[in-house]
PDB file of N, CA and C in Angstrom:
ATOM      1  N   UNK A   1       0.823  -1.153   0.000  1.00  0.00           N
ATOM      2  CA  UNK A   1       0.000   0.000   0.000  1.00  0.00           C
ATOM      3  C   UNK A   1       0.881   1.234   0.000  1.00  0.00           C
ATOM      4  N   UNK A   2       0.384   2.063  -0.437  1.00  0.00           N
ATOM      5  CA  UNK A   2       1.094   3.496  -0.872  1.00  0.00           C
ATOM      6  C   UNK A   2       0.607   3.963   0.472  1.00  0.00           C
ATOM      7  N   UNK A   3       2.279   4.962   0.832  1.00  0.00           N
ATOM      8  CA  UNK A   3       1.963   5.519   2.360  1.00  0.00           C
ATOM      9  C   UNK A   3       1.296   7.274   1.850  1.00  0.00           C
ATOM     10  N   UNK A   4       0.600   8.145   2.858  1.00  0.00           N
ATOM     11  CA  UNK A   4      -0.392   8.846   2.726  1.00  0.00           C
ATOM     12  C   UNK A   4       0.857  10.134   1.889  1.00  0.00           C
ATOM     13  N   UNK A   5       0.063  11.021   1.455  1.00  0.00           N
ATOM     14  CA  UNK A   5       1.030  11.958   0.484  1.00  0.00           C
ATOM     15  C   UNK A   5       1.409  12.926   1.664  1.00  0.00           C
ATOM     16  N   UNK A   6       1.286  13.346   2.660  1.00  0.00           N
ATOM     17  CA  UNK A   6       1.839  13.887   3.297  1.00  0.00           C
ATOM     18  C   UNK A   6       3.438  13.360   4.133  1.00  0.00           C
ATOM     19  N   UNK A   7       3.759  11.933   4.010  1.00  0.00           N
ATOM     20  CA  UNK A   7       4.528  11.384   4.971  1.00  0.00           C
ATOM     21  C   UNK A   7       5.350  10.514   3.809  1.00  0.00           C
ATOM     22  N   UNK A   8       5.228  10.874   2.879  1.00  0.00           N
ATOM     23  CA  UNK A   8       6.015  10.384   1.882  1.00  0.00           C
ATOM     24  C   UNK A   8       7.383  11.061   1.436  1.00  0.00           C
ATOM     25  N   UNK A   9       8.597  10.150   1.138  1.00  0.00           N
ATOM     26  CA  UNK A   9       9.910  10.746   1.400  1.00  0.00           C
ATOM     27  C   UNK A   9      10.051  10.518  -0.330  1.00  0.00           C
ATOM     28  N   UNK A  10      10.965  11.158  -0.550  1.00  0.00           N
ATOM     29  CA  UNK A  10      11.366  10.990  -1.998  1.00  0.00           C
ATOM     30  C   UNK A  10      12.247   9.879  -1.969  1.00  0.00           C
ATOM     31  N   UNK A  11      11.506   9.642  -3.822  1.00  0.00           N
ATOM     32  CA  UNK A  11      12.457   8.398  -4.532  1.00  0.00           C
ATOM     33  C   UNK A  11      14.013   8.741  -4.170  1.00  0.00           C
ATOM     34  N   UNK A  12      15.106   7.468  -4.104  1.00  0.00           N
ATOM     35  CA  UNK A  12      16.186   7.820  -4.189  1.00  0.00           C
ATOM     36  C   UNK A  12      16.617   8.103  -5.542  1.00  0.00           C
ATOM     37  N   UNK A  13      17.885   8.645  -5.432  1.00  0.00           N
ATOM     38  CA  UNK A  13      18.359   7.953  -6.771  1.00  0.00           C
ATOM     39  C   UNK A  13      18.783   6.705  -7.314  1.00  0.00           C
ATOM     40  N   UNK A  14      19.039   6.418  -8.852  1.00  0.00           N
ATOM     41  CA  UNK A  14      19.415   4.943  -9.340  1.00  0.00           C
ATOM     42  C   UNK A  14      20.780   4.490  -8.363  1.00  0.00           C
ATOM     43  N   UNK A  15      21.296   5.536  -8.166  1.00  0.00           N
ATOM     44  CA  UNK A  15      22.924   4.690  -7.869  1.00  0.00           C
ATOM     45  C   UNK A  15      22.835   4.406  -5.944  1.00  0.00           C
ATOM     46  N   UNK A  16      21.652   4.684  -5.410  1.00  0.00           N
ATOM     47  CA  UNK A  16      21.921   4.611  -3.907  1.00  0.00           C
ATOM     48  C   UNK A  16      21.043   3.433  -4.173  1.00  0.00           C
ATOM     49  N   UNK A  17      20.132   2.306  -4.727  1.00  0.00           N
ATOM     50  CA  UNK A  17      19.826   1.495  -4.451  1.00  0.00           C
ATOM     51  C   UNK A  17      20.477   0.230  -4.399  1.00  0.00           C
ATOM     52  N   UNK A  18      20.083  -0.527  -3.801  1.00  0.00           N
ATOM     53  CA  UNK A  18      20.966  -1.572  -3.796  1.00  0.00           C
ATOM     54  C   UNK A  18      20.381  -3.316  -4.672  1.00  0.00           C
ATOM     55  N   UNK A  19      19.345  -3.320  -4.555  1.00  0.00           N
ATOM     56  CA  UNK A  19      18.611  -4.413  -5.336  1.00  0.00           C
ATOM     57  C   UNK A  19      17.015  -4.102  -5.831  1.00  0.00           C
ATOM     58  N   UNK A  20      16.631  -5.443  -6.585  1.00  0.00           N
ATOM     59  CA  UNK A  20      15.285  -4.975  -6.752  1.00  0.00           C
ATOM     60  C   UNK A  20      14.162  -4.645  -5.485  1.00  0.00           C
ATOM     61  N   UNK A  21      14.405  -5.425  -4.428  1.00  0.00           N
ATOM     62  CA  UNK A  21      13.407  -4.697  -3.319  1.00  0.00           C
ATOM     63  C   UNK A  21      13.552  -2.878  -3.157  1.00  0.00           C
ATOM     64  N   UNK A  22      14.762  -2.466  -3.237  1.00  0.00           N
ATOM     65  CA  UNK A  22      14.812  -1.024  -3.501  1.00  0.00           C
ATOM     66  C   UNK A  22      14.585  -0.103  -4.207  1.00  0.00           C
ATOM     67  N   UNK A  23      14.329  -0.831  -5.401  1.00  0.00           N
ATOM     68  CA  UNK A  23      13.497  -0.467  -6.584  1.00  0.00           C
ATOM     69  C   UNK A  23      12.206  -0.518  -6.460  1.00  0.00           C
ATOM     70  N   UNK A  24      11.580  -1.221  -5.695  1.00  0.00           N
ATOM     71  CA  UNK A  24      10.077  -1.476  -5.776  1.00  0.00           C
ATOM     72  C   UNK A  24       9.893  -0.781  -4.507  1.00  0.00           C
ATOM     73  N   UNK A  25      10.539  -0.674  -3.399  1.00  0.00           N
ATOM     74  CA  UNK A  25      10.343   0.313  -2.162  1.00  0.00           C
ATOM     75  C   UNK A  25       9.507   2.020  -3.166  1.00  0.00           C
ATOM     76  N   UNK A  26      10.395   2.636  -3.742  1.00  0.00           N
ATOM     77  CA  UNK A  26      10.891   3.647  -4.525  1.00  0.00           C
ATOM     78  C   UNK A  26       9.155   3.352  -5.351  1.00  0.00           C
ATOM     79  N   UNK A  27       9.268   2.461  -6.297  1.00  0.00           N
ATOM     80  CA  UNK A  27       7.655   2.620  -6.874  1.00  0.00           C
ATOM     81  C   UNK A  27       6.608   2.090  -5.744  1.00  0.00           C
ATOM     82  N   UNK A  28       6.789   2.004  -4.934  1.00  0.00           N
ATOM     83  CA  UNK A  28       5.770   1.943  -3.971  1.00  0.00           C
ATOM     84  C   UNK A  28       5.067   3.427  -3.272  1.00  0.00           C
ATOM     85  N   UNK A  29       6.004   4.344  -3.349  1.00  0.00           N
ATOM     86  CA  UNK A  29       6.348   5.545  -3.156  1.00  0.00           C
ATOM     87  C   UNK A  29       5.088   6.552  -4.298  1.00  0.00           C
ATOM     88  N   UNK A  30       5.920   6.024  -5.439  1.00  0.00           N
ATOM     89  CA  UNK A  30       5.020   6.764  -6.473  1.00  0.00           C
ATOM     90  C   UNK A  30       4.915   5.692  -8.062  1.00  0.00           C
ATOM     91  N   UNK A  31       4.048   5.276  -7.875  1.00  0.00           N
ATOM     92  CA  UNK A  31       3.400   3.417  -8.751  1.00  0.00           C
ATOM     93  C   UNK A  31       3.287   4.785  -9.647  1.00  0.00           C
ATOM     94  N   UNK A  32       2.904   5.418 -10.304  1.00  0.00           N
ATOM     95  CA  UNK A  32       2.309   6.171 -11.501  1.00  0.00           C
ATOM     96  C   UNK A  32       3.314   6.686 -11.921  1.00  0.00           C
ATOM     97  N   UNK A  33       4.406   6.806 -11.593  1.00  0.00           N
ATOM     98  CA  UNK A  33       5.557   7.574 -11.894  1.00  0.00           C
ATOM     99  C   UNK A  33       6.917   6.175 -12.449  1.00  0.00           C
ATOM    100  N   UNK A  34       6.508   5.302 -11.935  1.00  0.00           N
ATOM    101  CA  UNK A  34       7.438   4.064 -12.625  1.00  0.00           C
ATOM    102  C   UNK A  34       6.424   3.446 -14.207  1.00  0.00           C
ATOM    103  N   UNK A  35       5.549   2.837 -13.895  1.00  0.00           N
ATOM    104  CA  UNK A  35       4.277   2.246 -14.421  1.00  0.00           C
ATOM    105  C   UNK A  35       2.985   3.082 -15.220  1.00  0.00           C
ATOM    106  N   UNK A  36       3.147   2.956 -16.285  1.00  0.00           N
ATOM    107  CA  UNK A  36       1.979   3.723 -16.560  1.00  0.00           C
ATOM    108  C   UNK A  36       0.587   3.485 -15.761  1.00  0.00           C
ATOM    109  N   UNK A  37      -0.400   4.573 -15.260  1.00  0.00           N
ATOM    110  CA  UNK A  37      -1.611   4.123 -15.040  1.00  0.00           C
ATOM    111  C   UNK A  37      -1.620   3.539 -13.437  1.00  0.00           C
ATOM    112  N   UNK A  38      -0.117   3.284 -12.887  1.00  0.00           N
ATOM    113  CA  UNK A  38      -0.223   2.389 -12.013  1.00  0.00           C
ATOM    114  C   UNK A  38      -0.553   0.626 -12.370  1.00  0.00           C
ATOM    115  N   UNK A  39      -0.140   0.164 -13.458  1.00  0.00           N
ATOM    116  CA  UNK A  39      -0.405  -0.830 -14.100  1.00  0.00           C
ATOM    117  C   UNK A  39       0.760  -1.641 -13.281  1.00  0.00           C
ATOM    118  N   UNK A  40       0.150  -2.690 -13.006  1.00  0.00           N
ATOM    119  CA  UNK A  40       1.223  -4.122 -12.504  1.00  0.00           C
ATOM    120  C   UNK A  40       1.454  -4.721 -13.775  1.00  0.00           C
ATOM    121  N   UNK A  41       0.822  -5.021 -14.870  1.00  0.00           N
ATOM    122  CA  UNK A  41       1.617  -5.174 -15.927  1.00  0.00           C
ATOM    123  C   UNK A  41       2.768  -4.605 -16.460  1.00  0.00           C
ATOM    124  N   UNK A  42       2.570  -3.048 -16.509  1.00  0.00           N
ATOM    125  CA  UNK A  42       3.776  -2.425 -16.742  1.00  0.00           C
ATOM    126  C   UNK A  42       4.884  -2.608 -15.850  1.00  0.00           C
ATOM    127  N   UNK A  43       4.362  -2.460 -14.708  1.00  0.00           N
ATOM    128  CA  UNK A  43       5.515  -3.068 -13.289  1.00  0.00           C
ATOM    129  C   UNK A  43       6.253  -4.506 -13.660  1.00  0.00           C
ATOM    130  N   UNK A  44       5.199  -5.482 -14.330  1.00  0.00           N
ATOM    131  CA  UNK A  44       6.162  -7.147 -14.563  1.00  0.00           C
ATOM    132  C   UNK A  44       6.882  -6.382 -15.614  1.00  0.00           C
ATOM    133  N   UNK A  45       6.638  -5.690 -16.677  1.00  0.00           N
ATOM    134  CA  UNK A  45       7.617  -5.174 -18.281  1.00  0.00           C
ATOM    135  C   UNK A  45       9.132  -4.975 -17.517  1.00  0.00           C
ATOM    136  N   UNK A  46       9.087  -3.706 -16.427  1.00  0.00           N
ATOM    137  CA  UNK A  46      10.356  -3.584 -15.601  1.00  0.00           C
ATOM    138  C   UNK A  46      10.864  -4.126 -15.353  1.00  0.00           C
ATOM    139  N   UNK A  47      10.701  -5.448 -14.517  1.00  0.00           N
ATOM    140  CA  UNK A  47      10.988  -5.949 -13.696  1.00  0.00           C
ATOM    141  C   UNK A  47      11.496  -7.582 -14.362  1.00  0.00           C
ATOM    142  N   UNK A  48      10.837  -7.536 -15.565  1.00  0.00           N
ATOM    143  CA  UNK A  48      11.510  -8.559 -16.382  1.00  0.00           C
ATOM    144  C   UNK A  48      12.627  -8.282 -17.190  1.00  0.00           C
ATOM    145  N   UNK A  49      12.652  -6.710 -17.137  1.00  0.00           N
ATOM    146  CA  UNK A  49      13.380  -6.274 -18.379  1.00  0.00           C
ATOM    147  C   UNK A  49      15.210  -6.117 -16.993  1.00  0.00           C
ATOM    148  N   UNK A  50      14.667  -6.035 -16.092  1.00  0.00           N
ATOM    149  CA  UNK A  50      15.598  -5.790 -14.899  1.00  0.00           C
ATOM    150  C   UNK A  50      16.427  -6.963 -14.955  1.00  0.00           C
ATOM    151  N   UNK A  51      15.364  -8.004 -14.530  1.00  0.00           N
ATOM    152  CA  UNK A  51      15.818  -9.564 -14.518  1.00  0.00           C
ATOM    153  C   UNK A  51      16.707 -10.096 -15.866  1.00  0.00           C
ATOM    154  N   UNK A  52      16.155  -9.582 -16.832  1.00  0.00           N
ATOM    155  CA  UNK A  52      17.013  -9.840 -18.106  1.00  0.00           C
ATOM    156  C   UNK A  52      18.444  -9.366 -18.304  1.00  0.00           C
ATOM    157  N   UNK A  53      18.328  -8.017 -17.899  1.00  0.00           N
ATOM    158  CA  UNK A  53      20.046  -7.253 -18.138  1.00  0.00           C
ATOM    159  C   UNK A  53      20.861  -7.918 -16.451  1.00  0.00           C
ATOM    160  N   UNK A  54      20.384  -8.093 -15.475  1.00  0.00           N
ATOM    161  CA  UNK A  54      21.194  -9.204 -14.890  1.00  0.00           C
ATOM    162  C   UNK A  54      21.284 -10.779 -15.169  1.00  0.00           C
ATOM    163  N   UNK A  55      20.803 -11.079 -15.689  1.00  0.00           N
ATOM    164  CA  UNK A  55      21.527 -12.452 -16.154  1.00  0.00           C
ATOM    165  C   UNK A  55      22.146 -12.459 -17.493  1.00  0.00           C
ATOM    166  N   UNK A  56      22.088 -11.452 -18.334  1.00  0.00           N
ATOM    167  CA  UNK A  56      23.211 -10.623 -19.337  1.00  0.00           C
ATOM    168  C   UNK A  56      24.579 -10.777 -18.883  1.00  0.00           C
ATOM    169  N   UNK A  57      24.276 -10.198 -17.685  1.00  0.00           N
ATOM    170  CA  UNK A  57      25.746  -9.313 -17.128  1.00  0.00           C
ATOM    171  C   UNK A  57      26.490 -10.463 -16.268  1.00  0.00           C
ATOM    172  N   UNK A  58      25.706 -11.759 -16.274  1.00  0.00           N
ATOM    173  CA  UNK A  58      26.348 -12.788 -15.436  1.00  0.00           C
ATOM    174  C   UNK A  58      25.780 -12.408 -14.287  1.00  0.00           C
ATOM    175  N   UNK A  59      24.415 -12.365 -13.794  1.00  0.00           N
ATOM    176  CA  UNK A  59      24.184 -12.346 -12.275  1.00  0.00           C
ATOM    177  C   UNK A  59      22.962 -13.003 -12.391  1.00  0.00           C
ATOM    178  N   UNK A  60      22.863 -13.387 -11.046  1.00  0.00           N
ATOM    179  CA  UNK A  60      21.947 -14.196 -10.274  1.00  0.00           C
ATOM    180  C   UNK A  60      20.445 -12.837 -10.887  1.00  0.00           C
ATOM    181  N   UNK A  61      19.365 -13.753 -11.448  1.00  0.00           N
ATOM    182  CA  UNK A  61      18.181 -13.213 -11.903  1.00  0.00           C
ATOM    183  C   UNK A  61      17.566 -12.640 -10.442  1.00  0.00           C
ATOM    184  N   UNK A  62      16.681 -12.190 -10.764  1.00  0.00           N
ATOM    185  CA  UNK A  62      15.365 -12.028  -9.414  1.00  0.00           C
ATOM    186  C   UNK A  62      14.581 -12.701  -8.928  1.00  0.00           C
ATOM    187  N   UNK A  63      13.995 -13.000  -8.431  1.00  0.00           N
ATOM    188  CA  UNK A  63      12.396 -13.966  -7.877  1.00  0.00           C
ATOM    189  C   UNK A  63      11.216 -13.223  -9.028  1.00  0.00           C
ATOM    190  N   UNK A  64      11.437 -12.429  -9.592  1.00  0.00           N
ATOM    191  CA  UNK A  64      10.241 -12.117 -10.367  1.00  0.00           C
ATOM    192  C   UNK A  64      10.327 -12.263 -12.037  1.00  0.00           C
ATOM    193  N   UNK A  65      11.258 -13.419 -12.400  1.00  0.00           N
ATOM    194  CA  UNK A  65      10.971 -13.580 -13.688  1.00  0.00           C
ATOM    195  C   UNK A  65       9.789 -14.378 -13.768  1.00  0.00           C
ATOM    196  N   UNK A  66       9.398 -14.905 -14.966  1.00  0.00           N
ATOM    197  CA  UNK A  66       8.270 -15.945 -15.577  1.00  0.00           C
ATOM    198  C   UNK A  66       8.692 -17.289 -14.809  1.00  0.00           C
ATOM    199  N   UNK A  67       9.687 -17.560 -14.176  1.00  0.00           N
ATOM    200  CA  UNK A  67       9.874 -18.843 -14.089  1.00  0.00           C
ATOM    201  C   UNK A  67      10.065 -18.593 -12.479  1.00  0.00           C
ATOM    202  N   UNK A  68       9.927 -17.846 -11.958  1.00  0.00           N
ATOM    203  CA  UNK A  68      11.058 -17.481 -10.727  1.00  0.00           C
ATOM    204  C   UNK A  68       9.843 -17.689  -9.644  1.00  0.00           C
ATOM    205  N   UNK A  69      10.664 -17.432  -8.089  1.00  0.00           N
ATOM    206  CA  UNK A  69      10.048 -17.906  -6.976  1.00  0.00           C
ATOM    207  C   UNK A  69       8.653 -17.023  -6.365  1.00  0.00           C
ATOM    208  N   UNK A  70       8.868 -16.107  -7.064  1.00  0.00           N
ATOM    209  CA  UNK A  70       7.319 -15.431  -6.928  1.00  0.00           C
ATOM    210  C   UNK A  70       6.477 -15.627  -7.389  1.00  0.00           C
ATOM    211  N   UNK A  71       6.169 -15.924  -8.714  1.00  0.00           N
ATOM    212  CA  UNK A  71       5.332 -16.492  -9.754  1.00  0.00           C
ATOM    213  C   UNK A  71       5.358 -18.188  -8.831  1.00  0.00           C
ATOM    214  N   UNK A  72       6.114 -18.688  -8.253  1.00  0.00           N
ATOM    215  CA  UNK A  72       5.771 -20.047  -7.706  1.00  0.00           C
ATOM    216  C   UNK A  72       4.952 -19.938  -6.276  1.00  0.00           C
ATOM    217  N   UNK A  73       5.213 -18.622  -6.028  1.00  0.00           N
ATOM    218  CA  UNK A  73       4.677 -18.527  -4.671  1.00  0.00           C
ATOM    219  C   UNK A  73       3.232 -18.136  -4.927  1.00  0.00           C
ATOM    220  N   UNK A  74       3.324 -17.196  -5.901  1.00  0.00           N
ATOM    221  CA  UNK A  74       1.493 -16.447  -5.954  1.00  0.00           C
ATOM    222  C   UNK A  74       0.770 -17.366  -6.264  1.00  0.00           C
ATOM    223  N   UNK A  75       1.363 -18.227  -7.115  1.00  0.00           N
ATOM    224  CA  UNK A  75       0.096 -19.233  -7.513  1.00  0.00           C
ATOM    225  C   UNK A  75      -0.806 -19.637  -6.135  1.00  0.00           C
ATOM    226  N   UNK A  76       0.207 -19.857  -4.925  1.00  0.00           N
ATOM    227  CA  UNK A  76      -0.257 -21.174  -4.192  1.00  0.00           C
ATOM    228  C   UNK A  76      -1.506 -19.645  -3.137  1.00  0.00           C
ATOM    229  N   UNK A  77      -0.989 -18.710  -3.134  1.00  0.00           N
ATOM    230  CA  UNK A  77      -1.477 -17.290  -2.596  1.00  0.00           C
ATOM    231  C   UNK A  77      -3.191 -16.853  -3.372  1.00  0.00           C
ATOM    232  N   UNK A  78      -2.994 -17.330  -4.677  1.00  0.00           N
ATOM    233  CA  UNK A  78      -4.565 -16.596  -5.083  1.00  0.00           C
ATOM    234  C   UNK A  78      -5.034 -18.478  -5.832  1.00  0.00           C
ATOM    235  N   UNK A  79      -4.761 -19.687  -4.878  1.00  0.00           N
ATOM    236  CA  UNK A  79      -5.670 -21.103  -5.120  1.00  0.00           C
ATOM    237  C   UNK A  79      -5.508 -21.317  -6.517  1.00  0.00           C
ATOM    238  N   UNK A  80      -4.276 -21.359  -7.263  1.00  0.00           N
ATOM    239  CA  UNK A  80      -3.646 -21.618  -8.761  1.00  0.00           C
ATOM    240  C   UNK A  80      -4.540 -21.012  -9.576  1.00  0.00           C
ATOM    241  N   UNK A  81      -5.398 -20.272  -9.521  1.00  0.00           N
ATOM    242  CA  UNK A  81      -6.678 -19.758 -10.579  1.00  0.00           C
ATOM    243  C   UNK A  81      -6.042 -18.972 -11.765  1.00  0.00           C
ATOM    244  N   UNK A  82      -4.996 -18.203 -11.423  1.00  0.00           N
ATOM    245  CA  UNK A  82      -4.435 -17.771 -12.872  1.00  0.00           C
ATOM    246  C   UNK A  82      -2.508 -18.476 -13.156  1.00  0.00           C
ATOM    247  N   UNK A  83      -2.853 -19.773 -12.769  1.00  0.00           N
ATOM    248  CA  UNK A  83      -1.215 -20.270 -12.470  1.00  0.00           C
ATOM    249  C   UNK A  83      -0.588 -19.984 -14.017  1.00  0.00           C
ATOM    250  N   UNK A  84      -1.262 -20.380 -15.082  1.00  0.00           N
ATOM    251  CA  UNK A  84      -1.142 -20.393 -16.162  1.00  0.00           C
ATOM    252  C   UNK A  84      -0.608 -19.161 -17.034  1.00  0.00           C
ATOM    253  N   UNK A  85      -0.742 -18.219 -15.756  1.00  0.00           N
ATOM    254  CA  UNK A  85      -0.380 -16.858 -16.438  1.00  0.00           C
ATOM    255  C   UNK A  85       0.316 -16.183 -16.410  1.00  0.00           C
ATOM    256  N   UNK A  86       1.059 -15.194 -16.794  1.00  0.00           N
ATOM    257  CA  UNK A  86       2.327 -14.225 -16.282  1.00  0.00           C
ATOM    258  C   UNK A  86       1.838 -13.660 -14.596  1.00  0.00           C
ATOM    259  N   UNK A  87       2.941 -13.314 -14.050  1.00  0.00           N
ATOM    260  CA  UNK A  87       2.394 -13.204 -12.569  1.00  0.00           C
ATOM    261  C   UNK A  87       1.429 -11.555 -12.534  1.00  0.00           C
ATOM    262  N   UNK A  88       1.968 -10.485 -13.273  1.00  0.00           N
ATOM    263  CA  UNK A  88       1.420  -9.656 -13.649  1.00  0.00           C
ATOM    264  C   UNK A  88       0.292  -9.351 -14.060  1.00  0.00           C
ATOM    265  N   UNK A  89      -0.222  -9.961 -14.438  1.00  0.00           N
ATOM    266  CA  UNK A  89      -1.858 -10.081 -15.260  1.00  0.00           C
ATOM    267  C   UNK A  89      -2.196 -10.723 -14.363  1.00  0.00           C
ATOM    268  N   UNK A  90      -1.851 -12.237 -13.411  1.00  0.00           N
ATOM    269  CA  UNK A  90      -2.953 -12.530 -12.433  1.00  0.00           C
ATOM    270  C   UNK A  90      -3.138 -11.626 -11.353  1.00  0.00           C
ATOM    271  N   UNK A  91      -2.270 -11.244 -11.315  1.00  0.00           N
ATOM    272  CA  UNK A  91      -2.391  -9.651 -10.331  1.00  0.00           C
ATOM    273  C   UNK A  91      -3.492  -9.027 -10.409  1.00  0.00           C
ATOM    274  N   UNK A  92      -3.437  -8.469 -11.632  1.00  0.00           N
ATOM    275  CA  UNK A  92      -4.085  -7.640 -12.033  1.00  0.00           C
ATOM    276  C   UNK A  92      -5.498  -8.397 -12.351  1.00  0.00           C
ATOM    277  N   UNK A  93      -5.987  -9.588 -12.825  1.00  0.00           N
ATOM    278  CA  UNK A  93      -7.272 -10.479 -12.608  1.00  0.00           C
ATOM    279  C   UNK A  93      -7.946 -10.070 -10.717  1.00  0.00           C
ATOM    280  N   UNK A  94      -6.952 -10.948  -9.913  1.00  0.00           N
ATOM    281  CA  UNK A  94      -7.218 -11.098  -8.705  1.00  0.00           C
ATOM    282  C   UNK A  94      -7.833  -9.968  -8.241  1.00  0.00           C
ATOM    283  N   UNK A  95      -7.083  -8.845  -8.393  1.00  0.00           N
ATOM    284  CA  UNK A  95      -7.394  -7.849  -7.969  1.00  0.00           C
ATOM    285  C   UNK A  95      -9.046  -6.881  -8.545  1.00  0.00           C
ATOM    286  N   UNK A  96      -9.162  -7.246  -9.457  1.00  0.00           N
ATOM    287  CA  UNK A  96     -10.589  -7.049 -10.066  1.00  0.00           C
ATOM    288  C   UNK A  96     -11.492  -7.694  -9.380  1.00  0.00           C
ATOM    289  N   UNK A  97     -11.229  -9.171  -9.365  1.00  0.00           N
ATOM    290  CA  UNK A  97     -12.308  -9.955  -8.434  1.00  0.00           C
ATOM    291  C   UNK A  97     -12.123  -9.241  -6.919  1.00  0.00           C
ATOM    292  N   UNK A  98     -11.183  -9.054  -6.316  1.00  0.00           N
ATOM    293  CA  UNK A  98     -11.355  -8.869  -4.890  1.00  0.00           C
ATOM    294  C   UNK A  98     -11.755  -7.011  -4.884  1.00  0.00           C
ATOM    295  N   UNK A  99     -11.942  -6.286  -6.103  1.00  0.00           N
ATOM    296  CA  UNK A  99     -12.176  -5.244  -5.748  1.00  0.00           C
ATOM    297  C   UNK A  99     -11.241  -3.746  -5.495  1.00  0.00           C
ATOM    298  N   UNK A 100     -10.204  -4.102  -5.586  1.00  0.00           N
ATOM    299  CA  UNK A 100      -9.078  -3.681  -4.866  1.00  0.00           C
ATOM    300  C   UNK A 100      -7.948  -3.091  -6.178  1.00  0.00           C
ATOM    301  N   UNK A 101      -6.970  -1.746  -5.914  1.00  0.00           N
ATOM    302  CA  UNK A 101      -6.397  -1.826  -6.932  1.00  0.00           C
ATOM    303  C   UNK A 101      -5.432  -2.506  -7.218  1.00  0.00           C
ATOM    304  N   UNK A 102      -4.676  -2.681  -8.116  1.00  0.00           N
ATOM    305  CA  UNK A 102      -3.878  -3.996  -8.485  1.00  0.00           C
ATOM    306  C   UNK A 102      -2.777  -3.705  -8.198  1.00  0.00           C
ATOM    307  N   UNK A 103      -1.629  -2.590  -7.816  1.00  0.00           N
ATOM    308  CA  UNK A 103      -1.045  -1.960  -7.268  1.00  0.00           C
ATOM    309  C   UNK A 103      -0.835  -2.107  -5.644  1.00  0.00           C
ATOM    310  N   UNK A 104      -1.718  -2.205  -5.212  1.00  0.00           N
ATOM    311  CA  UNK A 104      -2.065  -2.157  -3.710  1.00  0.00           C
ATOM    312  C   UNK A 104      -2.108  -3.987  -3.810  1.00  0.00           C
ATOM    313  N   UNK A 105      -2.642  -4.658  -4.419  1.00  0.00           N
ATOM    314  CA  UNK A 105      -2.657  -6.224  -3.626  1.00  0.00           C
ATOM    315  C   UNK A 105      -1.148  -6.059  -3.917  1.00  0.00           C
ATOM    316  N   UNK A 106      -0.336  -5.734  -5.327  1.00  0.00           N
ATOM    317  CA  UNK A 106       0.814  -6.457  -5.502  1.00  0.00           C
ATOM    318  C   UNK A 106       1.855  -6.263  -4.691  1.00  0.00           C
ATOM    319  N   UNK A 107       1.634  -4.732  -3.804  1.00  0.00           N
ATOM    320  CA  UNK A 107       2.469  -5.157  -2.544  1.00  0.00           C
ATOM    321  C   UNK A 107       1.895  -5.448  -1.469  1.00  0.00           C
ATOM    322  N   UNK A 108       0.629  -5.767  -1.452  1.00  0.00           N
ATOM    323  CA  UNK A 108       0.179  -6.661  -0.385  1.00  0.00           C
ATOM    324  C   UNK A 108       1.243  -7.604  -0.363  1.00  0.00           C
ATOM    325  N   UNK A 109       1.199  -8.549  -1.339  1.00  0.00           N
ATOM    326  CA  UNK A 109       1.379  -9.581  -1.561  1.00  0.00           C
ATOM    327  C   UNK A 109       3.021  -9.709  -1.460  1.00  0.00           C
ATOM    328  N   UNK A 110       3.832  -8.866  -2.162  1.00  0.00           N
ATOM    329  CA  UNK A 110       4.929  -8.729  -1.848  1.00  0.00           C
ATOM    330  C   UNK A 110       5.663  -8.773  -0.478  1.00  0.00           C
ATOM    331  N   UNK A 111       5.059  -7.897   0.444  1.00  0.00           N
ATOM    332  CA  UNK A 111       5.110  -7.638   1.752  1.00  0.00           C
ATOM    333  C   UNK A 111       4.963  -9.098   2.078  1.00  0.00           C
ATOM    334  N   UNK A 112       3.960 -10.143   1.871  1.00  0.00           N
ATOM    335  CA  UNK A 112       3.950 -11.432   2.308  1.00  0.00           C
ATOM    336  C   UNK A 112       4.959 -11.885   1.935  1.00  0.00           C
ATOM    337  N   UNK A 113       5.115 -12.279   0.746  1.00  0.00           N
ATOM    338  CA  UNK A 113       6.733 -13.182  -0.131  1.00  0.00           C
ATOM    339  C   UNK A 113       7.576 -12.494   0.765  1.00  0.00           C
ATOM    340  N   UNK A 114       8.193 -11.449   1.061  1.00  0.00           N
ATOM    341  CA  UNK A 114       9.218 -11.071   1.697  1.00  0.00           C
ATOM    342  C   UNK A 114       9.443 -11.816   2.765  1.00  0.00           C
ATOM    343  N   UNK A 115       8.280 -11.473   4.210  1.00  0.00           N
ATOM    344  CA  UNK A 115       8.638 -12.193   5.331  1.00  0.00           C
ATOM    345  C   UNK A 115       7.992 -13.362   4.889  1.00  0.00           C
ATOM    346  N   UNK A 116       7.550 -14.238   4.392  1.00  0.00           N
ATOM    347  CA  UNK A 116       8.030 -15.619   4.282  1.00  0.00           C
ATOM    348  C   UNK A 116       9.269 -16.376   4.007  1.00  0.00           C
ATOM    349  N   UNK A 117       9.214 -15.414   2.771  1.00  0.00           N
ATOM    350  CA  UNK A 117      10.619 -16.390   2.305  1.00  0.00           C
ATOM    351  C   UNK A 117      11.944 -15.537   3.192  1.00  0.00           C
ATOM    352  N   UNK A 118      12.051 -14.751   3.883  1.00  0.00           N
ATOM    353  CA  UNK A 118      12.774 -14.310   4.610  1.00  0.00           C
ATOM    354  C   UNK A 118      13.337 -15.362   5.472  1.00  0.00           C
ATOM    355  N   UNK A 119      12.459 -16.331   5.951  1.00  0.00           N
ATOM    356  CA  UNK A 119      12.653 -17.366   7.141  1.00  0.00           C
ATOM    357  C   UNK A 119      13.787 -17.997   7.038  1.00  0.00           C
TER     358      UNK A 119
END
C-alpha cells in the first residue's frame, strides 16, 4: 500500500539502491511515476526487463521472472486460478475480483513473499 502523500519521502536515486526490493520500495512511493496508469503489468515489463540485463551481465536473476520464486509462490497465494499466467496479469485479474487496486494487492502480496521467504 502506498503511504499517505503527506509522509512520503522521496524516490532515491538509481545509484543509492541496492537491489530490486529497492526499486520497488521507490515505486511503492510513487506506482504512476514508474508504471503507466499504475499498471502491474507495466511493473512485470520492468521488472523482467531488470531480470534480463542481470543475467546478461552474469548475475543471479530475481524472484520475479516468468519462471522465478514469486510467480511459484502467488500461484499457491490466489488457489492456482491464474497459475497459467504471467504473474502480472494474475495480479491484475485477482485484484478485479477482490475489488481492490492492483497496485495495492501487488504489494500486499509482496510484503507477504518477503517475510516468508525471509525465514
Amino acid at each position: 500500500m502506498t503511504e499517505p502523500e503527506g509522509k512520503r519521502r522521496a524516490p532515491r536515486p538509481i545509484n543509492e539502491l541496492r537491489d530490486v526490493y529497492d526499486f520497488l520500495e521507490d515505486v511503492r512511493l510513487r506506482p504512476s511515476m514508474y508504471a503507466f496508469d499504475s499498471s502491474v503489468m507495466h511493473l512485470h515489463s520492468i521488472l523482467f526487463g531488470f531480470d534480463l540485463a542481470l543475467q546478461m551481465h552474469g548475475n543471479t536473476g530475481t524472484p520475479f521472472d516468468d519462471q522465478g520464486a514469486f510467480r511459484d509462490w502467488l500461484r499457491h497465494q490466489i488457489n492456482g486460478q491464474y497459475g497459467s499466467l504471467i504473474w502480472g496479469y494474475a495480479i491484475e485479474l485477482e485484484a478485479k475480483d477482490r475489488g481492490m487496486p492492483a497496485m495495492d494487492l501487488f504489494f500486499e502480496l509482496l510484503d507477504k513473499f518477503r517475510a516468508e521467504t525471509a525465514r
